[in-house]
Protein backbone atom coordinates (compact mmCIF):
# COMPACT_ATOMS: atom_id res chain seq x y z
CA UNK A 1 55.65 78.92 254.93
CA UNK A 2 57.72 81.05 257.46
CA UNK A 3 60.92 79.39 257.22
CA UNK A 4 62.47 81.81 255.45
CA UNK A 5 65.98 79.55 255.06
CA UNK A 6 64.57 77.09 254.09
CA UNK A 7 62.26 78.22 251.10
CA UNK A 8 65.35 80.47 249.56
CA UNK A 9 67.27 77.54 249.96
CA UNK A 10 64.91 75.68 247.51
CA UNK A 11 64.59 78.30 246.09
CA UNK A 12 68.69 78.61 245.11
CA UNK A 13 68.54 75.19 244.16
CA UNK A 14 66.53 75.71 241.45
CA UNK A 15 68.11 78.75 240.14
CA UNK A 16 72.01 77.63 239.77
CA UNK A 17 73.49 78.86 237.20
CA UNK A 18 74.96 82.15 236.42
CA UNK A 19 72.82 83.17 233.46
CA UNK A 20 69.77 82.53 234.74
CA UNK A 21 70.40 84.29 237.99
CA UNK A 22 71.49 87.26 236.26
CA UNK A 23 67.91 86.85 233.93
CA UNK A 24 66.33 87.03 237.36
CA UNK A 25 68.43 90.29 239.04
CA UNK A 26 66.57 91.78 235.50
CA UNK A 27 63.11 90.38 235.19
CA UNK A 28 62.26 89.90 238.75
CA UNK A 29 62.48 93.69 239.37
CA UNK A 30 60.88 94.53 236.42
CA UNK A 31 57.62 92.34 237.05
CA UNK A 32 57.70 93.26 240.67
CA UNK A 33 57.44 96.93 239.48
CA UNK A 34 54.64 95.94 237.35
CA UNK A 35 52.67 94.31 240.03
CA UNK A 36 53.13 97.46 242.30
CA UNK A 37 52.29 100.17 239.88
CA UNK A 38 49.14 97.81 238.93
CA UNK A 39 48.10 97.54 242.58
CA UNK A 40 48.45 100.94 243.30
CA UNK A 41 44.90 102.71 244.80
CA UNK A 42 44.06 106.09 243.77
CA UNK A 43 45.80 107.57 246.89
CA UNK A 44 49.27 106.11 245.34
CA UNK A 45 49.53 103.38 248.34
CA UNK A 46 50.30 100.25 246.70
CA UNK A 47 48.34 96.97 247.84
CA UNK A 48 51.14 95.29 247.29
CA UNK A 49 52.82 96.46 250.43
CA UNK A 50 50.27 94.61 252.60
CA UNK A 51 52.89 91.96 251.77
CA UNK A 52 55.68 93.20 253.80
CA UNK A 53 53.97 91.88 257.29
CA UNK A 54 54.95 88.72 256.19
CA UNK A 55 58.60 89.63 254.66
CA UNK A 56 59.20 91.22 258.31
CA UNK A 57 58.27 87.74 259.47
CA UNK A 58 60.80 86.07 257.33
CA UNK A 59 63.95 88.49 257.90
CA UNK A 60 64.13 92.07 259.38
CA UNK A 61 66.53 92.56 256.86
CA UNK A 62 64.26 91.18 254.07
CA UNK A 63 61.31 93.30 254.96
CA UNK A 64 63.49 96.79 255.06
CA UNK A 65 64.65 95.61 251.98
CA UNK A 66 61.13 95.17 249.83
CA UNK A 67 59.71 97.92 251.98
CA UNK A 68 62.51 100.32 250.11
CA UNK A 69 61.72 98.23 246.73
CA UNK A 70 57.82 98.71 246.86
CA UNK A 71 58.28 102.35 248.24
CA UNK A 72 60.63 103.10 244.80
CA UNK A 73 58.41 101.40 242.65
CA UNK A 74 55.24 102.82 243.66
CA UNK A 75 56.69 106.31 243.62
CA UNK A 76 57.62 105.72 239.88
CA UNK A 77 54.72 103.99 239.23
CA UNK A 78 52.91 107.57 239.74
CA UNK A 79 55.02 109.63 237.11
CA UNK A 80 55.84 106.70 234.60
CA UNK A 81 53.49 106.11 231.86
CA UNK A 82 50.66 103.78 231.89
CA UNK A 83 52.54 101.59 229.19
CA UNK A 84 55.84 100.94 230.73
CA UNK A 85 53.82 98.80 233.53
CA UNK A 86 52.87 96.71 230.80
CA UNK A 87 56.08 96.88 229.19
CA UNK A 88 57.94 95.81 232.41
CA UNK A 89 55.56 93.33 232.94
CA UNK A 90 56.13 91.23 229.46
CA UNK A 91 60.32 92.09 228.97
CA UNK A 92 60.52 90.70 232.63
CA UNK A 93 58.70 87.30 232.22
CA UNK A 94 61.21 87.12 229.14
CA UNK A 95 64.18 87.17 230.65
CA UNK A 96 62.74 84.82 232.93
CA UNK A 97 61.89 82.25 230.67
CA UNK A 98 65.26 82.40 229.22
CA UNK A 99 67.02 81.88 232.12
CA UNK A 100 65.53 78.80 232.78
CA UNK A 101 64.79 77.31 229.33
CA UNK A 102 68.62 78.33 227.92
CA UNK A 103 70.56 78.64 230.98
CA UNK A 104 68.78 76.74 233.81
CA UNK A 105 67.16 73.97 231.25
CA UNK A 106 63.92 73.69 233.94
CA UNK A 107 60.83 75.45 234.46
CA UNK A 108 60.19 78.94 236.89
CA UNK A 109 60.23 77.85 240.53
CA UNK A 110 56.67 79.30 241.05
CA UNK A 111 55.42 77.17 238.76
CA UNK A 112 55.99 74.27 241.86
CA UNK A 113 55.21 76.19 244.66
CA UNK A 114 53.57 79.40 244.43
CA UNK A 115 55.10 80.74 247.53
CA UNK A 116 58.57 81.12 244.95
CA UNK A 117 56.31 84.16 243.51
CA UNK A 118 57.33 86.14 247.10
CA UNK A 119 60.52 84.48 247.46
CA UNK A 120 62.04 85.39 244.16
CA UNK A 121 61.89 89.14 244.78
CA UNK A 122 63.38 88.77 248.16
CA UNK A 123 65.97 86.80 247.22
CA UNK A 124 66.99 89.03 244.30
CA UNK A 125 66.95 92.27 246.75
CA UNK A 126 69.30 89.93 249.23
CA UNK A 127 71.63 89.55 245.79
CA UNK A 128 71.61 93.30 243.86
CA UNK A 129 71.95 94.60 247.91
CA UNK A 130 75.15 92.19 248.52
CA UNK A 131 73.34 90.85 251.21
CA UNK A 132 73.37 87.22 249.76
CA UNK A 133 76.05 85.63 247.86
């Protein structure tokens, strides 16, 4: 669970081809910001970061990294509209789907190992940063 290499490794395995890993560099961020903006307490701290302990514990890198990406979507989780949460949450699991079913031609990583749910928004960050090729 804290090999880090090793899950985005599996993780790139199942997520080869071009299309669906640009499907992913959309919906991933998109249902991450729904998750944040939904797990957000009155005070505006999102639950969500209590995450990041274990993104540190992966890669340094990887935790500044979703630290920044929580810290932007909470912050426009509190002057966006209820709705777009919602919105972001659907149009993201879209694109997903359609990476794998037309592009990919399997089924969403998390669906084998849950653990896929954290990977897949670190892995995108390591991509849309440059940080990962």
């Amino acid at each position: 669970m804290f090999d880090y290499a090793a899950l985005s490794a599996d993780y790139a395995a199942q997520h080869r081809t071009r299309g669906n890993q640009r499907s992913h560099m959309i919906g991933i961020p998109l249902i991450v910001f729904a998750v944040v903006v939904w797990s957000q307490l009155a005070s505006g701290f999102p639950l969500a970061a209590l995450l990041l302990p274990l993104y540190y514990a992966w890669d340094a890198r990887v935790g500044v990294l979703m630290t920044v990406f929580i810290a932007a979507c909470a912050a426009m989780g509190t002057v966006a509209p209820a709705w777009t949460s919602w919105a972001a949450f659907g149009i993201g699991w879209g694109f997903q789907l359609y990476g794998h079913q037309v592009h990919e031609k399997n089924r969403p990583a998390l669906l084998d190992n849950l653990i896929h749910a954290l990977v897949g928004p670190a892995f995108v960050a390591e991509k849309l940063t440059g940080l990962r090729k």
